[in-house]
C-alpha atoms as a PDB file:
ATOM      1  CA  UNK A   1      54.757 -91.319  44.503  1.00  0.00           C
ATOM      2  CA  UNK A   2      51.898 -89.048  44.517  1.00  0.00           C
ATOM      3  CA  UNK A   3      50.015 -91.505  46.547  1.00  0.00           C
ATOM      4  CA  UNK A   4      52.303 -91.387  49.174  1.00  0.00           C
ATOM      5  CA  UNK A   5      51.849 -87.428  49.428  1.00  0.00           C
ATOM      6  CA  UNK A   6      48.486 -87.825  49.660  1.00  0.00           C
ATOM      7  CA  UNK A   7      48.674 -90.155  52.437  1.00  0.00           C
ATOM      8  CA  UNK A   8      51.003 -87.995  54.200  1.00  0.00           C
ATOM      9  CA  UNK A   9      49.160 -85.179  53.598  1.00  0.00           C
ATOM     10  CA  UNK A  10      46.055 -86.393  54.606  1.00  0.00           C
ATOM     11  CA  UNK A  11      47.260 -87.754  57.469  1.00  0.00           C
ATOM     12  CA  UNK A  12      48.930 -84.924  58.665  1.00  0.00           C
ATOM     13  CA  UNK A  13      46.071 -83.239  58.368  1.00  0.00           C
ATOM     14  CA  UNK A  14      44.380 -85.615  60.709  1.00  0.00           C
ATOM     15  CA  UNK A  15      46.976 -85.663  63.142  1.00  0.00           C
ATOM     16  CA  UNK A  16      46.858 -81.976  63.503  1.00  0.00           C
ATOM     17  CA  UNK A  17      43.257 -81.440  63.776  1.00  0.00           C
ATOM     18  CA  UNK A  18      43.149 -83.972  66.600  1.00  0.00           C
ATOM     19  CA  UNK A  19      46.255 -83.359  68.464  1.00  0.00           C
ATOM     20  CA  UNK A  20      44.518 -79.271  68.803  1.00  0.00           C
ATOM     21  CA  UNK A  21      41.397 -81.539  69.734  1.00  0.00           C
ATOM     22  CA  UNK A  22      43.408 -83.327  72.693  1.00  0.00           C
ATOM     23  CA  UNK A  23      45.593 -80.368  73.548  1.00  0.00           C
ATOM     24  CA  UNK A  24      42.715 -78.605  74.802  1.00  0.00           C
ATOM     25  CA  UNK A  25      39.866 -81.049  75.615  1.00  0.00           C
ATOM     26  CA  UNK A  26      39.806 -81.732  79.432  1.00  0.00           C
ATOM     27  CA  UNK A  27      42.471 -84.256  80.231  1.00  0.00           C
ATOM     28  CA  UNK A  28      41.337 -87.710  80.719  1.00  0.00           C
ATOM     29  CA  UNK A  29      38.125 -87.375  79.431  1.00  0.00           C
ATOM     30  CA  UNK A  30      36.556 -88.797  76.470  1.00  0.00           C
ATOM     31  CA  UNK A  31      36.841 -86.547  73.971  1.00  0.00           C
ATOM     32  CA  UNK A  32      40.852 -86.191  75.181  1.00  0.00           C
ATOM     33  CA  UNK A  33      40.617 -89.967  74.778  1.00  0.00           C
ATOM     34  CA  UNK A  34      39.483 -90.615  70.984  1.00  0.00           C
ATOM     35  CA  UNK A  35      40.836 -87.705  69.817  1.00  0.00           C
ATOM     36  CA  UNK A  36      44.717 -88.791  71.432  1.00  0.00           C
ATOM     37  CA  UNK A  37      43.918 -92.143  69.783  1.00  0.00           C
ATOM     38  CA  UNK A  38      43.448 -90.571  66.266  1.00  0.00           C
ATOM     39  CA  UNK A  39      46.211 -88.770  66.593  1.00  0.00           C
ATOM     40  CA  UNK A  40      48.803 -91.448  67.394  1.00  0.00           C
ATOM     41  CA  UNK A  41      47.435 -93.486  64.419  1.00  0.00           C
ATOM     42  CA  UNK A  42      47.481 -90.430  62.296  1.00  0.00           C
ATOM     43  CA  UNK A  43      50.571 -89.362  63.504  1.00  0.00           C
ATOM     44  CA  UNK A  44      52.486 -92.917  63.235  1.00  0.00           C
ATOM     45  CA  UNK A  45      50.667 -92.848  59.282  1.00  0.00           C
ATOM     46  CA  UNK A  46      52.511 -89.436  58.825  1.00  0.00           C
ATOM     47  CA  UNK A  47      55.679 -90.376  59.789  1.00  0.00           C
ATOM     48  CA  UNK A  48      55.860 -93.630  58.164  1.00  0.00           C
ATOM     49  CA  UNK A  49      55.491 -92.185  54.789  1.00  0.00           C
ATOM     50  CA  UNK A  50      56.948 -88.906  55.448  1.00  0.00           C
ATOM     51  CA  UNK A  51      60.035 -91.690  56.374  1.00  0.00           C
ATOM     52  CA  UNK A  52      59.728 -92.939  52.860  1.00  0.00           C
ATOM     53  CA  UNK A  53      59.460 -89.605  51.201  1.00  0.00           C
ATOM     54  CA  UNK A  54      62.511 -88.356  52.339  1.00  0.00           C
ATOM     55  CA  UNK A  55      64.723 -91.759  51.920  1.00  0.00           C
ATOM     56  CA  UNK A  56      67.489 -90.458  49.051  1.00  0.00           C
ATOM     57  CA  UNK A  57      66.829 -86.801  49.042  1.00  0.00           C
ATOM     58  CA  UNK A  58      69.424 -84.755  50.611  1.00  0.00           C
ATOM     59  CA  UNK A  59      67.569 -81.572  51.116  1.00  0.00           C
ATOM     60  CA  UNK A  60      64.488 -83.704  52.650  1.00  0.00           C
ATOM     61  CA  UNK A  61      67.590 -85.965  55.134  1.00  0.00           C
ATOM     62  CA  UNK A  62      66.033 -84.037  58.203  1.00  0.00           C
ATOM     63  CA  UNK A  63      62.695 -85.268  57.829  1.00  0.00           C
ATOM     64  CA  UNK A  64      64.103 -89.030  58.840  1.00  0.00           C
ATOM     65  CA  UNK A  65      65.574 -88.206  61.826  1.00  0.00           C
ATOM     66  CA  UNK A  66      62.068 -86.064  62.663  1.00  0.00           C
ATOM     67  CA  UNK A  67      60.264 -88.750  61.703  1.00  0.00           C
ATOM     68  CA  UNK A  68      61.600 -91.160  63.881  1.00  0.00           C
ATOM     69  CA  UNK A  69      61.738 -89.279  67.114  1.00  0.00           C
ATOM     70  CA  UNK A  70      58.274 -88.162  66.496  1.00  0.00           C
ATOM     71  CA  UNK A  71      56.789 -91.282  66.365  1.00  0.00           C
ATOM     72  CA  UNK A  72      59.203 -92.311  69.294  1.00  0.00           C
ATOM     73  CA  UNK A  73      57.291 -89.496  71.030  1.00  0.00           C
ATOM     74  CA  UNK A  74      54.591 -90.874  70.135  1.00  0.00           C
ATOM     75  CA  UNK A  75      54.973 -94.646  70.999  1.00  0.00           C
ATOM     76  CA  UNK A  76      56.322 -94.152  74.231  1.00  0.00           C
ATOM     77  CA  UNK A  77      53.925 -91.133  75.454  1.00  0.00           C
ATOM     78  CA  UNK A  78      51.057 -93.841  74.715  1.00  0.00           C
ATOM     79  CA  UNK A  79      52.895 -96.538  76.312  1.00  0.00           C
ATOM     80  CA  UNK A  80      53.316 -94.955  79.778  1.00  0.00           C
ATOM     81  CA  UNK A  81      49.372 -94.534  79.559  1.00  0.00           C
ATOM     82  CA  UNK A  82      48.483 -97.999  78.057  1.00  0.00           C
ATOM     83  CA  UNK A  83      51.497 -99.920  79.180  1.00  0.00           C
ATOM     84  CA  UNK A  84      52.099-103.520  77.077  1.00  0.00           C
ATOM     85  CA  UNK A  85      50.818-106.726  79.075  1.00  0.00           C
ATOM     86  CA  UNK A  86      53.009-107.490  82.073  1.00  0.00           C
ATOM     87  CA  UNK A  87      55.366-110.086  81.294  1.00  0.00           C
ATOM     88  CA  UNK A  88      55.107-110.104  77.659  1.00  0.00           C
ATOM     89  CA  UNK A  89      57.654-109.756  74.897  1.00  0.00           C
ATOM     90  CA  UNK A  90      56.866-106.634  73.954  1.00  0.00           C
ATOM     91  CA  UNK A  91      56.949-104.815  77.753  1.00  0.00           C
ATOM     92  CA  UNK A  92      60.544-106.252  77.842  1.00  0.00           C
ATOM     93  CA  UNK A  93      61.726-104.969  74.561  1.00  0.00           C
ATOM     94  CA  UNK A  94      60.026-101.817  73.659  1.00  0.00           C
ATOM     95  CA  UNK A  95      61.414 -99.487  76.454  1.00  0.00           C
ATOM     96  CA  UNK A  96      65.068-101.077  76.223  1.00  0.00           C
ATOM     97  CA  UNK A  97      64.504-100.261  72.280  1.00  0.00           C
ATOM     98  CA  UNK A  98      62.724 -97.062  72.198  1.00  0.00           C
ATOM     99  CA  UNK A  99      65.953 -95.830  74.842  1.00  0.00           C
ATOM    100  CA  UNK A 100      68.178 -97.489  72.144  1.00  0.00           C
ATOM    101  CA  UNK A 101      66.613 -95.315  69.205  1.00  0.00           C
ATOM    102  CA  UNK A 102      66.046 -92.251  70.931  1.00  0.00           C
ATOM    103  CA  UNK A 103      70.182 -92.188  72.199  1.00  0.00           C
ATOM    104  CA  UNK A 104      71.144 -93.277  68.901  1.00  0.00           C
ATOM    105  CA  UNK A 105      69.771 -90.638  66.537  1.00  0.00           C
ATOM    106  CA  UNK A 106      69.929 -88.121  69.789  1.00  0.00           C
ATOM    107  CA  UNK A 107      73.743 -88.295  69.602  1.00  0.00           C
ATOM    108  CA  UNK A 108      74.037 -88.501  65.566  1.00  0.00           C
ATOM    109  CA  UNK A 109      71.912 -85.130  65.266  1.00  0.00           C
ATOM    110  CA  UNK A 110      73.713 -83.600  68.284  1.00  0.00           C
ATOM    111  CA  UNK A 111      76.746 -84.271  65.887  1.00  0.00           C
ATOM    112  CA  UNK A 112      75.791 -82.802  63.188  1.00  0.00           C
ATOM    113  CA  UNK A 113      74.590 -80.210  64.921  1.00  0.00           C
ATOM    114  CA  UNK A 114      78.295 -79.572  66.113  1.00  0.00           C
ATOM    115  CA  UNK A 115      79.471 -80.149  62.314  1.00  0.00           C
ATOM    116  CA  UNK A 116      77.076 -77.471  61.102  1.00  0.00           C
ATOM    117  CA  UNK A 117      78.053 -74.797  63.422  1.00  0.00           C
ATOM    118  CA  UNK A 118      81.752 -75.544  62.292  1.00  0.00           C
ATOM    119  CA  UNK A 119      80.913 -75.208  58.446  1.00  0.00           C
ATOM    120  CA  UNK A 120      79.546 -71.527  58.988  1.00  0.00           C
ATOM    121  CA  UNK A 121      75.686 -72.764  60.075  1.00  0.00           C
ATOM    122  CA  UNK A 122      74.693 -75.627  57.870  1.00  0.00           C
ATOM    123  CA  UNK A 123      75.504 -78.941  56.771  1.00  0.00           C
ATOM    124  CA  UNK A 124      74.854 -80.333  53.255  1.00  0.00           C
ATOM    125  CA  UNK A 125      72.497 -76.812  53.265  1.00  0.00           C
ATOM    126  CA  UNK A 126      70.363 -77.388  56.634  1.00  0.00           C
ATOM    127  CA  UNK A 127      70.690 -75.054  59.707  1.00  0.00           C
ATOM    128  CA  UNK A 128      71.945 -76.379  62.866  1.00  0.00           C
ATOM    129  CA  UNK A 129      68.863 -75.586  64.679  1.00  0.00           C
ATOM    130  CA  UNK A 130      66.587 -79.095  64.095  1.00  0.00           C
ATOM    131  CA  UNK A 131      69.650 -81.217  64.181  1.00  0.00           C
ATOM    132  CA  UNK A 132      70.286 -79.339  67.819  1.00  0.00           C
ATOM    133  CA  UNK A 133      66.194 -79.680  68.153  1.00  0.00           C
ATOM    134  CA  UNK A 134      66.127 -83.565  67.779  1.00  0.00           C
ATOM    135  CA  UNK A 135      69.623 -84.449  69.387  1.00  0.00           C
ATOM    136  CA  UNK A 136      68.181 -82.644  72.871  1.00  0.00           C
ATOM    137  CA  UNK A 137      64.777 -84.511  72.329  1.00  0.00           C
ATOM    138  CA  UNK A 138      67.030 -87.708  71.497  1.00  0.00           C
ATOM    139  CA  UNK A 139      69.480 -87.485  74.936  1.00  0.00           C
ATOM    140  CA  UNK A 140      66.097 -85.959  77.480  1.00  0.00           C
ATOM    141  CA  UNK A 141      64.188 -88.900  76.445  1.00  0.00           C
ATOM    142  CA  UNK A 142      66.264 -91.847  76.431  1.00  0.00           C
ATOM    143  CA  UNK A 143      67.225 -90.061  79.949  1.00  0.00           C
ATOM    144  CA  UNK A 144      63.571 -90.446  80.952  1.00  0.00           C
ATOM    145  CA  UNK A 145      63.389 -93.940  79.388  1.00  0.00           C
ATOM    146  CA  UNK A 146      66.720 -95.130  81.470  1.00  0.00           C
ATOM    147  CA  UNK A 147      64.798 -93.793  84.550  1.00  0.00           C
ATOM    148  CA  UNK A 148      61.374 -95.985  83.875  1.00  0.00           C
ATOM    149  CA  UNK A 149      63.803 -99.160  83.048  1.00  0.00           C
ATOM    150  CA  UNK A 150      65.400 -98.373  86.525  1.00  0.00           C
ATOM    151  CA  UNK A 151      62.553 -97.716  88.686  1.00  0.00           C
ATOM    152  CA  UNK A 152      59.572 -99.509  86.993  1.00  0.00           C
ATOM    153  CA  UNK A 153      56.490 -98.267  85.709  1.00  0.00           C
ATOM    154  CA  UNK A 154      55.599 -94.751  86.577  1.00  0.00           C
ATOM    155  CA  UNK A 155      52.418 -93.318  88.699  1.00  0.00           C
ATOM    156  CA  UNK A 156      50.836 -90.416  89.578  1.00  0.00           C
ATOM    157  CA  UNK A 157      52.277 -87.012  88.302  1.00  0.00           C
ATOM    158  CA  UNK A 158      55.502 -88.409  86.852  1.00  0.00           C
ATOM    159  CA  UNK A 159      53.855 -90.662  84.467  1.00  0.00           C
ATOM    160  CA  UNK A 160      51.584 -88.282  83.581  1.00  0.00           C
ATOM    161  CA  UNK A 161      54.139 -85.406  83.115  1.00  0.00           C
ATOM    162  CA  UNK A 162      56.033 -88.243  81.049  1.00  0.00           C
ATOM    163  CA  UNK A 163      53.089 -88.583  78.845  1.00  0.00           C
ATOM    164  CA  UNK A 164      52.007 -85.038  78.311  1.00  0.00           C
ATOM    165  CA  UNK A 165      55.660 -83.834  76.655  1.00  0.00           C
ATOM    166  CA  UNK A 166      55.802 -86.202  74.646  1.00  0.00           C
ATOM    167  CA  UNK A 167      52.832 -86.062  73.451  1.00  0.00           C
ATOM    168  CA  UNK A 168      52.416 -82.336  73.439  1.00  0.00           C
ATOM    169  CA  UNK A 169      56.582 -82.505  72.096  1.00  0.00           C
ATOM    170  CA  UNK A 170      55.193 -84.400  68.750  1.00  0.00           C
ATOM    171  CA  UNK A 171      52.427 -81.995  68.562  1.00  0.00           C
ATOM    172  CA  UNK A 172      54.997 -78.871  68.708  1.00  0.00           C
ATOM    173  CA  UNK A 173      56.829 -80.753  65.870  1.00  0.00           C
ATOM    174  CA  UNK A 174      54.401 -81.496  63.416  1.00  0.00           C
ATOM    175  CA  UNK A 175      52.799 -78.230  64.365  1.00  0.00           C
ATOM    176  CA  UNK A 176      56.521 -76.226  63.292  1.00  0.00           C
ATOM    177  CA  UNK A 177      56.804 -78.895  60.373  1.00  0.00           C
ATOM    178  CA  UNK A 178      53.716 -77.283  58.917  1.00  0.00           C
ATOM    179  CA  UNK A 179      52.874 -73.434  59.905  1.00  0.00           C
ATOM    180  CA  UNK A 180      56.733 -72.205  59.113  1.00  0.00           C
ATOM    181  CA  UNK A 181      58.428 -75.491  57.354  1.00  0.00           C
ATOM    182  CA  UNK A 182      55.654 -75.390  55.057  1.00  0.00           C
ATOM    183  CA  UNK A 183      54.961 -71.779  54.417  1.00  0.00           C
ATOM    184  CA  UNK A 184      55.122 -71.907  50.951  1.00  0.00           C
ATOM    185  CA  UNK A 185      51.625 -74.287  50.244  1.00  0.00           C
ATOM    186  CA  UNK A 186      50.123 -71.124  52.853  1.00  0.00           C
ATOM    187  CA  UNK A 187      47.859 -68.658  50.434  1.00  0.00           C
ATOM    188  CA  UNK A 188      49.459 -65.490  50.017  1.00  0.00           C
ATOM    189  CA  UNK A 189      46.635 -63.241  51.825  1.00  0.00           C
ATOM    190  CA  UNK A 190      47.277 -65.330  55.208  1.00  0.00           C
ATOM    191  CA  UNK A 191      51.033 -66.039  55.024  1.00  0.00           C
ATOM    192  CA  UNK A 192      51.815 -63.552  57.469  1.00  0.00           C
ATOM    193  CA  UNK A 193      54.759 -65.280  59.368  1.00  0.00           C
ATOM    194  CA  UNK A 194      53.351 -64.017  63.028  1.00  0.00           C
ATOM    195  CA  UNK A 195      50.027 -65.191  62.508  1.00  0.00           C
ATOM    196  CA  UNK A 196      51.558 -68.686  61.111  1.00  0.00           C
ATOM    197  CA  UNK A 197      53.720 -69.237  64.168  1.00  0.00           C
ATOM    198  CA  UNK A 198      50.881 -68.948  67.005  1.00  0.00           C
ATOM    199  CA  UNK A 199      49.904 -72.388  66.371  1.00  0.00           C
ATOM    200  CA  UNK A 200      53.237 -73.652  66.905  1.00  0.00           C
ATOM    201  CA  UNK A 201      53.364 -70.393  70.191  1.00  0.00           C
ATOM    202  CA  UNK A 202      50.438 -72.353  71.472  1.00  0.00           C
ATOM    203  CA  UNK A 203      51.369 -75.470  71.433  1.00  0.00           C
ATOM    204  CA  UNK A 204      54.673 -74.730  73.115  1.00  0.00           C
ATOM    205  CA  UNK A 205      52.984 -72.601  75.751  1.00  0.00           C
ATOM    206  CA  UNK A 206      50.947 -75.213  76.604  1.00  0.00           C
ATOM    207  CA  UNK A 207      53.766 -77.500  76.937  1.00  0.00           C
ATOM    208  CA  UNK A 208      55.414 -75.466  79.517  1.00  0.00           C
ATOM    209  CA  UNK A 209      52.129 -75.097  81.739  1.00  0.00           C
ATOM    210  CA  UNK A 210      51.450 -78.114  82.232  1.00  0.00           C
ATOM    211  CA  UNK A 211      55.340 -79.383  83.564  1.00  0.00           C
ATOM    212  CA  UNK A 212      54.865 -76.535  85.674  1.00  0.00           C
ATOM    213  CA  UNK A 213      51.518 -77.765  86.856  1.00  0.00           C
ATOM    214  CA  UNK A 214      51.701 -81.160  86.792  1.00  0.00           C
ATOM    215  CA  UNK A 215      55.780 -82.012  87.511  1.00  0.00           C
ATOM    216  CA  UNK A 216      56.305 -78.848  89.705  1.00  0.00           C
ATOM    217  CA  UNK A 217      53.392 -78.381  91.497  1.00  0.00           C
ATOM    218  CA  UNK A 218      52.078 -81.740  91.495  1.00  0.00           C
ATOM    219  CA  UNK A 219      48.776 -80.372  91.086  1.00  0.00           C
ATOM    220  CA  UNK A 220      46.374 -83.164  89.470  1.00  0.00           C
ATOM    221  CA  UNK A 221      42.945 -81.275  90.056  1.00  0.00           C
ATOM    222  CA  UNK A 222      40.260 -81.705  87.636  1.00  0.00           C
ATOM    223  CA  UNK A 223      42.059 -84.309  86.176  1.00  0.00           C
ATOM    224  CA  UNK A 224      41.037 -87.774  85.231  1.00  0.00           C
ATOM    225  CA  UNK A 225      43.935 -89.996  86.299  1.00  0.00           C
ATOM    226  CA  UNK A 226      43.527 -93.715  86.522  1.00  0.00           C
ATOM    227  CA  UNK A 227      45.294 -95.495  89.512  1.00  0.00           C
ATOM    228  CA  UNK A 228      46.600 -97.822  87.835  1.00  0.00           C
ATOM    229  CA  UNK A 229      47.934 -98.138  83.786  1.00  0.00           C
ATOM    230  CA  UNK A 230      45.845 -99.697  81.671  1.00  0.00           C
ATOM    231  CA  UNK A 231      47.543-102.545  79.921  1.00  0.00           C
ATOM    232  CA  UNK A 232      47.250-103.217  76.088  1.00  0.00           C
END
């Protein structure tokens, strides 16, 4: 078991480091290109095991519904980016599945949610807030997926606004998992709740600024946007 810690660890570790990489390299660009690919495989590594980790434990049962939207994040942020092959299994299946998941575990945490807020503000001892938290991120995106599977693929500033929150969106929850769910592992002399939470401030701000920008205004300048999606 402590193997799989490690893993996680390290991995998360990885993911965060390269996800503040990405958040602030220029978008498009090289360095926003390796460092987004290291964190989707670091990312994907964390969630597997965090998965794993949290299978049987009832104070740990919100990590597998954060796991799995995370890494749905994650999938489908790099999919609208580096679409599957046209025509191939997988671009058939993976948005009709990744809608499936996301509307699945949306509406489970959204009741729970419900049942915590009934039982005085928890349920089997966890607030109501990250059930709330994933059910929204659950319903928005399979919203957003139901919209690609009716109109086709995206281009332009949609499909880059799609793949900037949900990218950015995993970022803000691994970032929140860490600097406040993990205070505890924090040294004393710098486990000053403020300073702990501008990470997670930061990565939400920057969130925010760029739907304005880029779904809002539109505005693509200085931005490295390929025409068309790449496919993989």
């Amino acid at each position: 078991m402590w193997a799989t810690y490690a893993v996680h660890i390290v991995a998360g570790s990885a993911a965060l480091l390269a996800g503040y990489v990405a958040l602030f390299a220029a978008k498009g660009a090289g360095v926003h290109r390796k460092s987004g690919m290291v964190f989707v495989y670091a990312m994907l590594t964390m969630c597997a095991f965090g998965f794993v980790l949290a299978l049987g434990k009832t104070w740990q049962v919100i990590n597998v519904p954060a796991a799995i939207m995370t890494a749905y994040l994650v999938v489908t942020s790099l999919a609208t980016i580096r679409p599957p092959a046209t025509g191939s299994r997988l671009a058939r299946w993976l948005p009709v599945i990744a809608m499936s998941v996301a509307f699945v575990v949306g509406m489970t945490m959204l009741t729970f949610g419900v049942q915590a807020v009934a039982n005085g503000g928890n349920r089997n001892g966890i607030p109501a807030f990250p059930f709330f938290l994933f059910g929204f991120v659950g319903l928005v995106g399979s919203a957003g997926d139901l919209r690609v599977l009716r109109s086709g693929v995206l281009a332009g500033a949609p499909r880059l606004a799609r793949h900037l929150w949900r990218m950015t969106f995993a970022l803000f929850i691994a970032a929140m998992s860490f600097f406040i769910g993990q205070m505890k592992v924090i040294p004393k002399p710098i486990r000053i709740p403020g300073l702990l939470a501008l990470p997670v401030v930061v990565v939400l701000a920057s969130l925010l600024y760029w739907m304005w920008r880029v779904r809002l205004r539109r505005s693509l300048r200085g931005l490295i946007v390929v025409g068309t999606p790449k496919a993989v």
